[in-house]
N, C-alpha and C. Protein backbone atom coordinates (compact mmCIF):
# COMPACT_ATOMS: atom_id res chain seq x y z
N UNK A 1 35.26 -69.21 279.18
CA UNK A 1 34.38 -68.12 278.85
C UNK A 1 34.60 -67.66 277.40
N UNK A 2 35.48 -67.40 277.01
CA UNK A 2 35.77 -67.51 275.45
C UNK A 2 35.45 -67.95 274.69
N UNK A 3 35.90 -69.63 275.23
CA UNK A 3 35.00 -70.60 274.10
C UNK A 3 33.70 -70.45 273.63
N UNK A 4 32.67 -70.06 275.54
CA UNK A 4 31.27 -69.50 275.17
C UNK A 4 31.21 -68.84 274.08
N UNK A 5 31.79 -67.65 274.68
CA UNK A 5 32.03 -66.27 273.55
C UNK A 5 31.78 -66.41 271.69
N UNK A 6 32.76 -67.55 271.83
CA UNK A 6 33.16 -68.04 270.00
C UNK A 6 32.15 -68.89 269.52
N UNK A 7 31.76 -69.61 270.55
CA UNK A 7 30.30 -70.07 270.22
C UNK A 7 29.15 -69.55 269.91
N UNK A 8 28.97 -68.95 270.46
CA UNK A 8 27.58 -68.04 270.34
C UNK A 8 28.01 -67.04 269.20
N UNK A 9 28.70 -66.28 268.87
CA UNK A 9 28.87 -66.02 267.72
C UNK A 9 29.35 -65.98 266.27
N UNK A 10 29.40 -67.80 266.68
CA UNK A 10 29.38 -68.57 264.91
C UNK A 10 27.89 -69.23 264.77
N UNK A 11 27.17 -69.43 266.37
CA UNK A 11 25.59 -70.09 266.02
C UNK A 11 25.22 -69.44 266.55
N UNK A 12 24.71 -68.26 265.68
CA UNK A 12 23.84 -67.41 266.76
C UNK A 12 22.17 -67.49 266.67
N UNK A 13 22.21 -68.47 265.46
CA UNK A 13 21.00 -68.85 265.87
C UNK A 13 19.90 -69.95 266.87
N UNK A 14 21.66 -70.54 267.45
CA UNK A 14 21.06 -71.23 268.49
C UNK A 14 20.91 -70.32 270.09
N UNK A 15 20.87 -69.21 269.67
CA UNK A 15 20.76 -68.57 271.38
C UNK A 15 19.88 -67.66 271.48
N UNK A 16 19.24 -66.95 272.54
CA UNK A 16 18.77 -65.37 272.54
C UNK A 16 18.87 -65.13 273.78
N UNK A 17 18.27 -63.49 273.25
CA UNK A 17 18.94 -62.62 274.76
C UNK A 17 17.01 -62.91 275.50
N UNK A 18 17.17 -62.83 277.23
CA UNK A 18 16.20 -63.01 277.88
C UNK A 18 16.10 -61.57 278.79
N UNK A 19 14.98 -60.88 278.53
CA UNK A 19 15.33 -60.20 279.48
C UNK A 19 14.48 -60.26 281.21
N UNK A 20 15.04 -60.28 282.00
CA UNK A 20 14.51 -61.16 283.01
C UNK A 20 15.37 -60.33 284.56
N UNK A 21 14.20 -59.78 285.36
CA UNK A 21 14.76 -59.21 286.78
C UNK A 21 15.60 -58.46 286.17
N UNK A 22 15.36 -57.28 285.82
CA UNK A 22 16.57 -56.53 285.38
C UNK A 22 17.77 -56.76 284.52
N UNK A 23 17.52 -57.84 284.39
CA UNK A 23 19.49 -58.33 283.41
C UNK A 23 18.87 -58.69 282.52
N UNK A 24 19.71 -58.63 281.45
CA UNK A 24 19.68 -59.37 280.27
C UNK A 24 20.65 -60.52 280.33
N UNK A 25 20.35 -61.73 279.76
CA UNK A 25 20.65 -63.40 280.00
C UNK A 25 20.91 -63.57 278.47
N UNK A 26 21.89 -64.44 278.00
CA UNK A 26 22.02 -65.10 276.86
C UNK A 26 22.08 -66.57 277.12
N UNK A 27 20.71 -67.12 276.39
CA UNK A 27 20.13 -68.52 276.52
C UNK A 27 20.10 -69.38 275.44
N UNK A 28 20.48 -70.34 275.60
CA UNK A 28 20.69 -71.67 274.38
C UNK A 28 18.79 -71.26 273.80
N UNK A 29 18.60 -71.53 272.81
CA UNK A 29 16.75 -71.57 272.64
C UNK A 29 16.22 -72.17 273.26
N UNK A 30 16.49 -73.55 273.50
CA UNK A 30 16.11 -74.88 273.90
C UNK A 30 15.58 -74.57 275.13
N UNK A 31 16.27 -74.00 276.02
CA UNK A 31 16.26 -73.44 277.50
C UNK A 31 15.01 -72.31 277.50
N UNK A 32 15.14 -71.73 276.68
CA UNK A 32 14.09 -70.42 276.66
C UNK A 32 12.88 -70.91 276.30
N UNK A 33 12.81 -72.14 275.53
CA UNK A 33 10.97 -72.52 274.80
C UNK A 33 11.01 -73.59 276.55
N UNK A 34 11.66 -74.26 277.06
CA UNK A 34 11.39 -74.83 278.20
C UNK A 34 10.42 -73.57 279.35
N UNK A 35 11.48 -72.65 279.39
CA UNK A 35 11.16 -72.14 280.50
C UNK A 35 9.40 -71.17 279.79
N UNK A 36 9.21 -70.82 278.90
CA UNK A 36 8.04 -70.26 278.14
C UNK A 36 6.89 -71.32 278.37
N UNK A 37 7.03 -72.54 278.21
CA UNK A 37 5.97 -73.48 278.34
C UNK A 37 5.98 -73.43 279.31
N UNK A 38 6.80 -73.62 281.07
CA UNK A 38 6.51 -73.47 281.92
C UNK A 38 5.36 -72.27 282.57
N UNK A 39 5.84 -71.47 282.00
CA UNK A 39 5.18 -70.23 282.52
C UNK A 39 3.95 -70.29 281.47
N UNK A 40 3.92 -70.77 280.59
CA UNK A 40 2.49 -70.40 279.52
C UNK A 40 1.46 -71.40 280.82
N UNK A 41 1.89 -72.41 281.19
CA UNK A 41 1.30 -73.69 281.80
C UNK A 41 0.50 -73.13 282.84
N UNK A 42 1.72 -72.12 284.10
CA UNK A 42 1.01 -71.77 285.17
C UNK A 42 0.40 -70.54 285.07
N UNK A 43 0.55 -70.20 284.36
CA UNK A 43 -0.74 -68.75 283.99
C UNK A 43 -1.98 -69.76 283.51
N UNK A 44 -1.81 -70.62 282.54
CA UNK A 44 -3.26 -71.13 282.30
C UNK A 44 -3.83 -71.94 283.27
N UNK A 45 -2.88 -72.44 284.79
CA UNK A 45 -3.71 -72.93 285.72
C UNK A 45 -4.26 -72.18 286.41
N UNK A 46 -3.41 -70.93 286.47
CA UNK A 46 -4.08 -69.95 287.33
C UNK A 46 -5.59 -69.47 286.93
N UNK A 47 -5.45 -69.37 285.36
CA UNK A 47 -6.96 -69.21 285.26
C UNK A 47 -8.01 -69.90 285.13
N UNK A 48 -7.14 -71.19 285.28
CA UNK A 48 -8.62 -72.10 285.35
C UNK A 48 -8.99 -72.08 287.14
N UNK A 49 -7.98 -71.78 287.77
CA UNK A 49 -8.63 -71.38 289.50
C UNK A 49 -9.53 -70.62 289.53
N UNK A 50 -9.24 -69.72 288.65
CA UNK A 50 -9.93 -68.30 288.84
C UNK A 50 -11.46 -68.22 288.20
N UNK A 51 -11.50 -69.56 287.23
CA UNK A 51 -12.38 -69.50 286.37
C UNK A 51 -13.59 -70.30 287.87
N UNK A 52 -12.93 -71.14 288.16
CA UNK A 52 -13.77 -72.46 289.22
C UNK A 52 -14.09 -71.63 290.55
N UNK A 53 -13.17 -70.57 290.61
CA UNK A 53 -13.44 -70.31 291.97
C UNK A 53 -15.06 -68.98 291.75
């Protein structure tokens, strides 16, 4: 846990905070643009349901 620790604050530009269900999360970026495209994806299927239906 330390090591984490020392990591993240010599590259702190490889991380950010998420805030998500109440907590705040500290996430590699990489992880955070994954999980953003996920969710950009199913909101735009949802509206293409919504658009057809």
């Amino acid at each position: 846990m330390l090591f984490n620790l020392i990591d993240l604050l010599t590259r702190p530009e490889e991380y950010v905070c998420v805030w998500r269900d109440g907590k705040l999360y500290v996430e590699p970026v990489a992880a955070t643009s994954a999980t953003n495209i996920e969710s950009t994806q199913q909101t735009s299927k949802e509206a293409d349901e919504r658009i057809a239906a």
